[in-house]
PDB file of N, CA and C in Angstrom:
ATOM      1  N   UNK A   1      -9.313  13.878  60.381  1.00  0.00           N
ATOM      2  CA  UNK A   1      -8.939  12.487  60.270  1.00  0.00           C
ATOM      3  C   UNK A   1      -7.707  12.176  61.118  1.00  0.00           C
ATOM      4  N   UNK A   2      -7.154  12.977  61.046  1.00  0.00           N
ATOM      5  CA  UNK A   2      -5.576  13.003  62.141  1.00  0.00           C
ATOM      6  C   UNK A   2      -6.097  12.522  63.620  1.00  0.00           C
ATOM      7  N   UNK A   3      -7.221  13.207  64.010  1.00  0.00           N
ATOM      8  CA  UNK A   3      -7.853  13.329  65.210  1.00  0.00           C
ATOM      9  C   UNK A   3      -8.253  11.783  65.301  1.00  0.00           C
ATOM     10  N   UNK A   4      -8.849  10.771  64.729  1.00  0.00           N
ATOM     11  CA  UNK A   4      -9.486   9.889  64.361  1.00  0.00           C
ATOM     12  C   UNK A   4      -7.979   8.728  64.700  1.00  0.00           C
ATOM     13  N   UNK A   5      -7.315   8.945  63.708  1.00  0.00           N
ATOM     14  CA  UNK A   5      -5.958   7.747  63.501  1.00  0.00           C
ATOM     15  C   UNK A   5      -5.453   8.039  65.035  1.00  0.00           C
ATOM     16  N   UNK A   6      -5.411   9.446  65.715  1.00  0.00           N
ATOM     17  CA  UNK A   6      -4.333   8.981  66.899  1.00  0.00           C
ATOM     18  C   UNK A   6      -5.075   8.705  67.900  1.00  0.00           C
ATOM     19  N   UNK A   7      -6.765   8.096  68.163  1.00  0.00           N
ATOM     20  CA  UNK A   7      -7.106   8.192  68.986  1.00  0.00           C
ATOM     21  C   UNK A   7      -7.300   6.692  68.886  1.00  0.00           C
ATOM     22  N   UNK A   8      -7.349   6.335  67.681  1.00  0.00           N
ATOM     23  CA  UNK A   8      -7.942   4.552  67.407  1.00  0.00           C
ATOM     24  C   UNK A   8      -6.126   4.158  67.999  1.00  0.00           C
ATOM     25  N   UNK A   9      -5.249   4.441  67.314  1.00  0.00           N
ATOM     26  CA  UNK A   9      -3.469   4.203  67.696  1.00  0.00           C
ATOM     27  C   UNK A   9      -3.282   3.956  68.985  1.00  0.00           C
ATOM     28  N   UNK A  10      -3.793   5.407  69.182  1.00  0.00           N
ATOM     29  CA  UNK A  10      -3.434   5.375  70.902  1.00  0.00           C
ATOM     30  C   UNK A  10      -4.564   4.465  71.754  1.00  0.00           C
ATOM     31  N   UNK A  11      -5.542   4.107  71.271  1.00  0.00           N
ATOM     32  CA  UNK A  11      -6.519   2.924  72.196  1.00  0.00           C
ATOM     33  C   UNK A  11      -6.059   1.551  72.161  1.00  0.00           C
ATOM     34  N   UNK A  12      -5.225   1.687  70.764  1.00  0.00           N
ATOM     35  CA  UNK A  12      -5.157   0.250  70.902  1.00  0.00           C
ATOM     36  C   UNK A  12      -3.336   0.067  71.542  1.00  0.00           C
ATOM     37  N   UNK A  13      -2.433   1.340  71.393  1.00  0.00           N
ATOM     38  CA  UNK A  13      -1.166   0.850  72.045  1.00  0.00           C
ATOM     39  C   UNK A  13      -1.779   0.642  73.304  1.00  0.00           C
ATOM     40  N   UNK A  14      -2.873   1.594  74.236  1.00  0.00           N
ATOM     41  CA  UNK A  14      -3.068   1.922  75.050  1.00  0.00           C
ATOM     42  C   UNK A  14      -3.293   0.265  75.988  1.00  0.00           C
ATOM     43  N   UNK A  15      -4.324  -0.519  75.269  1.00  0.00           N
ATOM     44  CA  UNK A  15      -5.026  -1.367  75.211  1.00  0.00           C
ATOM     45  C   UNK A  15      -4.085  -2.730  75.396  1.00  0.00           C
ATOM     46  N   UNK A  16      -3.223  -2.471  74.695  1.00  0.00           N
ATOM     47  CA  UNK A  16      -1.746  -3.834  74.518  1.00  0.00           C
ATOM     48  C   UNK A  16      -0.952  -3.622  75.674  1.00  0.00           C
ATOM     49  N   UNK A  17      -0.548  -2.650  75.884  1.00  0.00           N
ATOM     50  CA  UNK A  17       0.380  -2.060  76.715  1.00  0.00           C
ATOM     51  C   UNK A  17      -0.391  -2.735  78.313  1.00  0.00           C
ATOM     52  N   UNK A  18      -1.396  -1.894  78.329  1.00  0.00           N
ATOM     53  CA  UNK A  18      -2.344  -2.328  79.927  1.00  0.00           C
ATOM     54  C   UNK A  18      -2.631  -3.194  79.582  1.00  0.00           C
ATOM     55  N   UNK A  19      -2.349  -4.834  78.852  1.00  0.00           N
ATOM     56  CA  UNK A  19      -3.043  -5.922  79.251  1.00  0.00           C
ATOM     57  C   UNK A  19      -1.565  -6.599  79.312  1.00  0.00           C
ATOM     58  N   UNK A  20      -0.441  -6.346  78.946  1.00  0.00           N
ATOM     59  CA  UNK A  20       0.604  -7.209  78.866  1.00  0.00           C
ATOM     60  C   UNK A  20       1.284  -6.400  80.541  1.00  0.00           C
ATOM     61  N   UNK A  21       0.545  -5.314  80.887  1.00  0.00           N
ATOM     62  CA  UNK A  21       1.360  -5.332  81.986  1.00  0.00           C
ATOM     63  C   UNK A  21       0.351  -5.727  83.507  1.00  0.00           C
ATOM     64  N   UNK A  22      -0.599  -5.795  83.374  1.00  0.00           N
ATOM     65  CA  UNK A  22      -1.412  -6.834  83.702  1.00  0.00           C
ATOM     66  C   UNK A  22      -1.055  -7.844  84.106  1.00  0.00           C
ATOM     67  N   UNK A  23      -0.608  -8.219  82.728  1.00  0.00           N
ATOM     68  CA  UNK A  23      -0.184  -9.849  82.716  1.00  0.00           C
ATOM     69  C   UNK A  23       0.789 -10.412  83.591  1.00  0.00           C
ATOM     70  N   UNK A  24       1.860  -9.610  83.062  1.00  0.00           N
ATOM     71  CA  UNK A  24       3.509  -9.661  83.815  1.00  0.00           C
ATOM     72  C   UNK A  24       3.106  -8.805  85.226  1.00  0.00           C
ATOM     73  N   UNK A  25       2.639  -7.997  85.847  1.00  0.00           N
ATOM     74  CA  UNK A  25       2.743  -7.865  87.111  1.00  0.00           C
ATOM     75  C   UNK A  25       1.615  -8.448  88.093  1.00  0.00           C
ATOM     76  N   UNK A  26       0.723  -7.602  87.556  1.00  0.00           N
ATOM     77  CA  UNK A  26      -0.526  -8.529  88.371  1.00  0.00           C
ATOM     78  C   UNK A  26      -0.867 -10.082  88.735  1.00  0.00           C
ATOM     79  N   UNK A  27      -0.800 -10.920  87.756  1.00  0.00           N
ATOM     80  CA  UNK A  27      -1.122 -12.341  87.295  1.00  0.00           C
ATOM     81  C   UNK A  27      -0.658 -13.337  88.216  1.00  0.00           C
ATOM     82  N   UNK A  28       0.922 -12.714  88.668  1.00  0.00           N
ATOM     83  CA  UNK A  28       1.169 -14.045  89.623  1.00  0.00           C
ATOM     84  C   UNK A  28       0.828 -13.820  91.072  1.00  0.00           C
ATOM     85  N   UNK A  29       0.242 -12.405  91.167  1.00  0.00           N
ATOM     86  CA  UNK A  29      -0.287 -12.184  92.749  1.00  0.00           C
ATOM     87  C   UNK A  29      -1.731 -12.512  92.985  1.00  0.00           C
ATOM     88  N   UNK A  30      -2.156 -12.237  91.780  1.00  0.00           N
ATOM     89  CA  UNK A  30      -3.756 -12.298  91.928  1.00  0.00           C
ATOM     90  C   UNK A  30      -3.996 -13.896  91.834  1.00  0.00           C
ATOM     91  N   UNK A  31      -3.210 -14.702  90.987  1.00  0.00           N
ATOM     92  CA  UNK A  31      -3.288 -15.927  90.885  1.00  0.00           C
ATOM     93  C   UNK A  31      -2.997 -16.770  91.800  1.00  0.00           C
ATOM     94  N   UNK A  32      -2.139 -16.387  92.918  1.00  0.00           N
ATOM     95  CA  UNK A  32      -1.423 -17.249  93.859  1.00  0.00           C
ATOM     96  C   UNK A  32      -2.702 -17.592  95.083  1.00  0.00           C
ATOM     97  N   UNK A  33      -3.220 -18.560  95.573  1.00  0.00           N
ATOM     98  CA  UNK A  33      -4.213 -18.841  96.858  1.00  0.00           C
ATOM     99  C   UNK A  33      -3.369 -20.067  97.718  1.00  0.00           C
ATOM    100  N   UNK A  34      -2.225 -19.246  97.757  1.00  0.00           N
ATOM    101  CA  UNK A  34      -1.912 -20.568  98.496  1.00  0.00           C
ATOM    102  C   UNK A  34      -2.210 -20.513 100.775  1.00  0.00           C
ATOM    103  N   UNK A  35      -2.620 -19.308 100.740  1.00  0.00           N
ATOM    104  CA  UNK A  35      -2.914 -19.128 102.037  1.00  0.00           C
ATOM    105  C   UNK A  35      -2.278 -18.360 103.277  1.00  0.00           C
ATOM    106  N   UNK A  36      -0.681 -17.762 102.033  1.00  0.00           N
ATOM    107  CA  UNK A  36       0.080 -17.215 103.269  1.00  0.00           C
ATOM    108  C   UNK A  36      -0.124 -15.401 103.069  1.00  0.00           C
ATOM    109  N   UNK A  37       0.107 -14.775 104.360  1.00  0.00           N
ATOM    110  CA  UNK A  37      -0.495 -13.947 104.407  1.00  0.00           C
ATOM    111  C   UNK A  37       0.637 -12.969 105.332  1.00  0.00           C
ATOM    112  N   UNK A  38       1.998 -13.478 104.620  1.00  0.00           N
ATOM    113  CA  UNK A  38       3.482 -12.977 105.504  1.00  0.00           C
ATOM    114  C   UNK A  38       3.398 -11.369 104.719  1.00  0.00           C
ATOM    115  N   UNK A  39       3.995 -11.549 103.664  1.00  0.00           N
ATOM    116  CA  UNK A  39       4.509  -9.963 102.973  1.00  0.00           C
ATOM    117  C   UNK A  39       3.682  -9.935 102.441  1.00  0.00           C
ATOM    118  N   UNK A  40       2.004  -9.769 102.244  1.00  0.00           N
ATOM    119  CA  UNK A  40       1.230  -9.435 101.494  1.00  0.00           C
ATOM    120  C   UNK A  40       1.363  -7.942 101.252  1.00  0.00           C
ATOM    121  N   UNK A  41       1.032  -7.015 102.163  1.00  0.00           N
ATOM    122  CA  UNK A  41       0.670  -5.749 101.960  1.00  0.00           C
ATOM    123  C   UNK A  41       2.050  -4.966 101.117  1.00  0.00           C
ATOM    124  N   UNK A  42       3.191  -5.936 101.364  1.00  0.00           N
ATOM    125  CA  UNK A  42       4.462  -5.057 101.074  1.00  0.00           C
ATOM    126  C   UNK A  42       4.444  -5.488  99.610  1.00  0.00           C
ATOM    127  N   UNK A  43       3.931  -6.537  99.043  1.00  0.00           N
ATOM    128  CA  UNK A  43       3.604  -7.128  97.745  1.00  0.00           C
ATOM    129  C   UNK A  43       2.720  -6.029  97.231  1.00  0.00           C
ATOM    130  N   UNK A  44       1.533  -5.834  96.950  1.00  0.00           N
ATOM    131  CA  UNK A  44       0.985  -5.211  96.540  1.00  0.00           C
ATOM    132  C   UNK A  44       1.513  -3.415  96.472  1.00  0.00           C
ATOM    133  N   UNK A  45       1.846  -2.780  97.750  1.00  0.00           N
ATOM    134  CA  UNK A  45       2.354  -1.831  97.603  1.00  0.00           C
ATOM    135  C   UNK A  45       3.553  -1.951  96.014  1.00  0.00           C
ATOM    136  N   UNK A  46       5.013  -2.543  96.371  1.00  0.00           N
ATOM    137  CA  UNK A  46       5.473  -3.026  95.281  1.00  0.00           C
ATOM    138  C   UNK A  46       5.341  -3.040  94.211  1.00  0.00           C
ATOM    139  N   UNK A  47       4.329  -4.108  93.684  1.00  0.00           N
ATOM    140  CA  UNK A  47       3.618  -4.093  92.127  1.00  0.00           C
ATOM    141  C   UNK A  47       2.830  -2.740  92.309  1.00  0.00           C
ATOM    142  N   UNK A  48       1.924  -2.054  92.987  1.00  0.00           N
ATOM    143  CA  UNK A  48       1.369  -1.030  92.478  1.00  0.00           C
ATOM    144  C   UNK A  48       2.694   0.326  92.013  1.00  0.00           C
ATOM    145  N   UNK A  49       3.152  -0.044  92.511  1.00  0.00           N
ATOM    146  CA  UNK A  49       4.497   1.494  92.355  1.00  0.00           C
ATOM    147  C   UNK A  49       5.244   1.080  90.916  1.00  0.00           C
ATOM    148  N   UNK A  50       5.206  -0.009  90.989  1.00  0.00           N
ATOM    149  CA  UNK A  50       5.909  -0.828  89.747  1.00  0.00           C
ATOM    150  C   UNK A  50       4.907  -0.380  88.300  1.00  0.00           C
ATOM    151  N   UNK A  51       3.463  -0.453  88.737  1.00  0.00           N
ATOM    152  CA  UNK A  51       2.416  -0.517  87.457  1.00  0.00           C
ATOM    153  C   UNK A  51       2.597   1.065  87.091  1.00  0.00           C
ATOM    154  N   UNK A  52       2.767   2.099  88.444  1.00  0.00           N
ATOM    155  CA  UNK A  52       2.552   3.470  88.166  1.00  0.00           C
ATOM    156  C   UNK A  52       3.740   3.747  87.288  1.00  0.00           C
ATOM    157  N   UNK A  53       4.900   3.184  87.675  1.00  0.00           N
ATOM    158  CA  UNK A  53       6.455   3.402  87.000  1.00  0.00           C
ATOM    159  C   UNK A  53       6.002   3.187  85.422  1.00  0.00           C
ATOM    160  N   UNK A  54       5.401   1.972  85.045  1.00  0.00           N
ATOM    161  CA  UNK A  54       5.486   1.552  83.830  1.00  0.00           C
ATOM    162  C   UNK A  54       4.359   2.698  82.931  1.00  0.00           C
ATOM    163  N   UNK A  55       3.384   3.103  83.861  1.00  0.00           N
ATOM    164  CA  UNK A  55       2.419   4.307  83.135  1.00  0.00           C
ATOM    165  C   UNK A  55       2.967   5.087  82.872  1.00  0.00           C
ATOM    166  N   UNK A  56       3.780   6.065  83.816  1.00  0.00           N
ATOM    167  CA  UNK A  56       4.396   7.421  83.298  1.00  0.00           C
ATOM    168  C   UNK A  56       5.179   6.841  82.449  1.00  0.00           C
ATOM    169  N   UNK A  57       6.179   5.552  82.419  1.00  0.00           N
ATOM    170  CA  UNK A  57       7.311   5.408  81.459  1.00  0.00           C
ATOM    171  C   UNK A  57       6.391   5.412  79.927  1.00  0.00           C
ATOM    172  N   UNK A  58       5.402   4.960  79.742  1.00  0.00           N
ATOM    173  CA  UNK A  58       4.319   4.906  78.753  1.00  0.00           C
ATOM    174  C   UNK A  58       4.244   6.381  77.833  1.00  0.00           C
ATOM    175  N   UNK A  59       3.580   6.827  78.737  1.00  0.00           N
ATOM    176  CA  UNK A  59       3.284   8.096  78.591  1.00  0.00           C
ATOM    177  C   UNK A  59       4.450   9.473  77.965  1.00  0.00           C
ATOM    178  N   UNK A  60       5.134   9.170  79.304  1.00  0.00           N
ATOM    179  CA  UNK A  60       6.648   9.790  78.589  1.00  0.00           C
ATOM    180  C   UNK A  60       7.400   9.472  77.246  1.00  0.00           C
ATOM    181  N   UNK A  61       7.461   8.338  76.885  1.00  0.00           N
ATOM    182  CA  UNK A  61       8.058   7.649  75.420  1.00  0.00           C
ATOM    183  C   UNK A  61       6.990   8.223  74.688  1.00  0.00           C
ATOM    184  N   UNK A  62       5.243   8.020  74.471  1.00  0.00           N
ATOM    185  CA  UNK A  62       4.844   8.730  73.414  1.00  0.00           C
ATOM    186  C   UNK A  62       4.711  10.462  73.241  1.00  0.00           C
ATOM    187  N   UNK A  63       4.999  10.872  74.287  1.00  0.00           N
ATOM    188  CA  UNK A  63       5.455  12.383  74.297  1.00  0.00           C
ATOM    189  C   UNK A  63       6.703  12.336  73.735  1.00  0.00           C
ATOM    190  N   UNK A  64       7.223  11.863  74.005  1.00  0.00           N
ATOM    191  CA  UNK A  64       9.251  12.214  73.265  1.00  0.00           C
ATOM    192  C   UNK A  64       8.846  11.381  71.922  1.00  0.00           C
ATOM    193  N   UNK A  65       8.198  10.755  71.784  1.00  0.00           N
ATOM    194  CA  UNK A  65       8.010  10.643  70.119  1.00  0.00           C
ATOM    195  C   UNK A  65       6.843  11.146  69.150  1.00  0.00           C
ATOM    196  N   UNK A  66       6.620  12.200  69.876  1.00  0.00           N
ATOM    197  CA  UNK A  66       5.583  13.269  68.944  1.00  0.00           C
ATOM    198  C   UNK A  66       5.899  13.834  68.277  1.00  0.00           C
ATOM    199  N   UNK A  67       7.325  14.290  67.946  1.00  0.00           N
ATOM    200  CA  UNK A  67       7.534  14.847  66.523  1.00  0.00           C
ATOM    201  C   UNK A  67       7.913  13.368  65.385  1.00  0.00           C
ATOM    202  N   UNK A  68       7.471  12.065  65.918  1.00  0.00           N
ATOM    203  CA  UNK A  68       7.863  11.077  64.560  1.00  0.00           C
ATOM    204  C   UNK A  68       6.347  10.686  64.574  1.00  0.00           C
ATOM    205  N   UNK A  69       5.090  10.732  65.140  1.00  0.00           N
ATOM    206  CA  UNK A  69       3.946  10.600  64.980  1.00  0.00           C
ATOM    207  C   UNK A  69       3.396  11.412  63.836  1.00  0.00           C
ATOM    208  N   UNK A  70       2.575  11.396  62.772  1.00  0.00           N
ATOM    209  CA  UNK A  70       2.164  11.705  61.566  1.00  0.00           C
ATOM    210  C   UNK A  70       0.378  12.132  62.125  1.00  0.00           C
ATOM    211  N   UNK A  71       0.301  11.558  63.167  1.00  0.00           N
ATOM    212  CA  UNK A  71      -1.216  12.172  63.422  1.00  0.00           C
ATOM    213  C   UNK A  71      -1.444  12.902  64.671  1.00  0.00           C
ATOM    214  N   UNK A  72      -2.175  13.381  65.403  1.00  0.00           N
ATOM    215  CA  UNK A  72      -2.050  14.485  66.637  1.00  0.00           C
ATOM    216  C   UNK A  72      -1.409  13.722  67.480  1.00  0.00           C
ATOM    217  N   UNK A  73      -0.543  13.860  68.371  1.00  0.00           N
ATOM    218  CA  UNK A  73       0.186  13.220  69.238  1.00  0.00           C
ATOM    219  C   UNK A  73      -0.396  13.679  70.617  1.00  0.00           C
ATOM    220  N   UNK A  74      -1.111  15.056  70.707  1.00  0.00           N
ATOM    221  CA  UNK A  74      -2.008  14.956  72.480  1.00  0.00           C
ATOM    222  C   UNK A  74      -2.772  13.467  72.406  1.00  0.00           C
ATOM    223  N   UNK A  75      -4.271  13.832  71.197  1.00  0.00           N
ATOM    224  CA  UNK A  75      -5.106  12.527  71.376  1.00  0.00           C
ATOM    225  C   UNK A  75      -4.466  11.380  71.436  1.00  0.00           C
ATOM    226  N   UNK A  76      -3.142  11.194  70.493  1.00  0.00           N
ATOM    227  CA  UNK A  76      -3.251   9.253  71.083  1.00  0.00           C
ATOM    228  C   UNK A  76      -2.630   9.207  72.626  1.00  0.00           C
ATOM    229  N   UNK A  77      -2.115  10.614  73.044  1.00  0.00           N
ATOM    230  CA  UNK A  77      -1.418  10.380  74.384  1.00  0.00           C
ATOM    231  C   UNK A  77      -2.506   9.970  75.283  1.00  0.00           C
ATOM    232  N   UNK A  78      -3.560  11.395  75.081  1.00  0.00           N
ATOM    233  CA  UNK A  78      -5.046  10.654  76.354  1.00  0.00           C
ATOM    234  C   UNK A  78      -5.290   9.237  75.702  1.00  0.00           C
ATOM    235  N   UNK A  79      -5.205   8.795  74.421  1.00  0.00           N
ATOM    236  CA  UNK A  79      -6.108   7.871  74.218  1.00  0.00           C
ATOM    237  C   UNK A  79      -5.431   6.494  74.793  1.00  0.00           C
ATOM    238  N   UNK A  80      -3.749   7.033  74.714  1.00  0.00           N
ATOM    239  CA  UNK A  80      -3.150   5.754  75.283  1.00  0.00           C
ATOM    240  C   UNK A  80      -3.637   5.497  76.954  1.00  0.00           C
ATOM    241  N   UNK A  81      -3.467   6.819  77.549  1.00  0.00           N
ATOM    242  CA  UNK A  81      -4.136   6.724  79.316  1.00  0.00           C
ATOM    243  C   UNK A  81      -4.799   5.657  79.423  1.00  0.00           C
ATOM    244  N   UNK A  82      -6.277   6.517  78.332  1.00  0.00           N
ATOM    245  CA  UNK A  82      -7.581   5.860  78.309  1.00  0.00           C
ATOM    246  C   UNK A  82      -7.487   4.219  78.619  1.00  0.00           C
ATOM    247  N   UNK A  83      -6.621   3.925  77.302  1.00  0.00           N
ATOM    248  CA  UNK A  83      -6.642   2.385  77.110  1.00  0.00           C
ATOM    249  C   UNK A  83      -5.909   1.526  78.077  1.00  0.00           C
ATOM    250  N   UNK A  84      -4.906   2.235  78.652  1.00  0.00           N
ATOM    251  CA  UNK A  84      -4.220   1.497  80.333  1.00  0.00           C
ATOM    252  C   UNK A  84      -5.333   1.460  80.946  1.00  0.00           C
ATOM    253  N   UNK A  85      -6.077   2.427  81.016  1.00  0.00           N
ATOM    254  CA  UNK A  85      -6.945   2.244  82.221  1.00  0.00           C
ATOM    255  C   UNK A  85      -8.319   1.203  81.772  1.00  0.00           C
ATOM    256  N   UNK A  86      -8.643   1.463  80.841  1.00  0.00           N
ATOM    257  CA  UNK A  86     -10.027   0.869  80.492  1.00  0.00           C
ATOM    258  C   UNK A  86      -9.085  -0.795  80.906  1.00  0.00           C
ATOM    259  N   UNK A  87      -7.915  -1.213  80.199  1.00  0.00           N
ATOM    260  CA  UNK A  87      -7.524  -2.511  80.283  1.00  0.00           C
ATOM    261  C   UNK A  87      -7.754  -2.951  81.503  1.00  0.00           C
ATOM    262  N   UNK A  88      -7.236  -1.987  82.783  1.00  0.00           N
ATOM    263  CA  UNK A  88      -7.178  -2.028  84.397  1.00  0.00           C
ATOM    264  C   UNK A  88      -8.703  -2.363  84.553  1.00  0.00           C
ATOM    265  N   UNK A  89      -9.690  -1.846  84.269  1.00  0.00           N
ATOM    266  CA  UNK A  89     -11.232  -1.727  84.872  1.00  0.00           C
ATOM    267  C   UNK A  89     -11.455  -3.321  83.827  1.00  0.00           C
ATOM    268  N   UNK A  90     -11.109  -3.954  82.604  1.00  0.00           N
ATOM    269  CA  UNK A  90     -11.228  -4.802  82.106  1.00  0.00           C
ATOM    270  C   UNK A  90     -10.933  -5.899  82.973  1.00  0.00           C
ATOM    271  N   UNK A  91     -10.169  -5.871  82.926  1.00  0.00           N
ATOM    272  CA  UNK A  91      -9.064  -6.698  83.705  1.00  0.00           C
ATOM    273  C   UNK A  91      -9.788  -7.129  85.096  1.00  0.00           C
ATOM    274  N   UNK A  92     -10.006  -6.311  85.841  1.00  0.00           N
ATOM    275  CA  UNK A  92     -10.351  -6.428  86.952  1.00  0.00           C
ATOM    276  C   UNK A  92     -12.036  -6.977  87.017  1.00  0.00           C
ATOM    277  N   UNK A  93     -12.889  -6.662  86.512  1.00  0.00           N
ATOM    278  CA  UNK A  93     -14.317  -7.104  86.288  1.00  0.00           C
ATOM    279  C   UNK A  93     -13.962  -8.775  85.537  1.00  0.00           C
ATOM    280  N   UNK A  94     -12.858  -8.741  85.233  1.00  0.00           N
ATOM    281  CA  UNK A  94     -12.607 -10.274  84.567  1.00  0.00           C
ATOM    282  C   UNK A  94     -12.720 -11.673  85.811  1.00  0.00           C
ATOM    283  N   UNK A  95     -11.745 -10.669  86.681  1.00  0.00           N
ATOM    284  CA  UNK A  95     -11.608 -11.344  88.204  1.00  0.00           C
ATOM    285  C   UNK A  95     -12.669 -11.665  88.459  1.00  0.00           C
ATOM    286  N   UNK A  96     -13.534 -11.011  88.579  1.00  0.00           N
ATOM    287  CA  UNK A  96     -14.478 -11.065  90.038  1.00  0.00           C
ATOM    288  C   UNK A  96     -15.686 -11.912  89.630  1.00  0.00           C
TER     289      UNK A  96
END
């Protein structure tokens, strides 16, 4: 059951986490059509280094708080991955 609680935990921090950072980084680039096409590539580079920063920072905080977790702390760690990423592949099929 341990196995069970940190994997549902970790899908759904996983899940909050990758849609609020989504939100706040992605949203105003993907949203913008206004036609200019000056610092694009240096934009995107940017936010992508920015999204990777905020994953490991993710990742790292629920590792340093595995001894205050009460249920397996590997599974909700993959499960948190999982749920950044599934949000990313969400997210993105939302676009298109």
């Amino acid at each position: 059951m341990s196995y069970v609680i940190g994997a549902v935990v970790g899908l759904a921090a996983g899940a909050l986490i990758g849609h609020l950072k989504n939100i706040l980084i992605w949203r105003g680039y993907v949203g913008k059509d206004d036609g200019s096409q000056g610092n694009e590539s240096a934009q995107v580079y940017s936010r992508a280094m920015i999204s990777y920063f905020v994953n490991i920072l993710v990742l790292v905080i629920v590792f340093f708080l595995r001894n205050l977790m009460p249920w397996n702390w590997m599974v909700c760690l993959v499960a948190v991955a999982t749920g950044m990423a599934l949000m990313n592949i969400v997210t993105a099929a939302k676009r298109k």
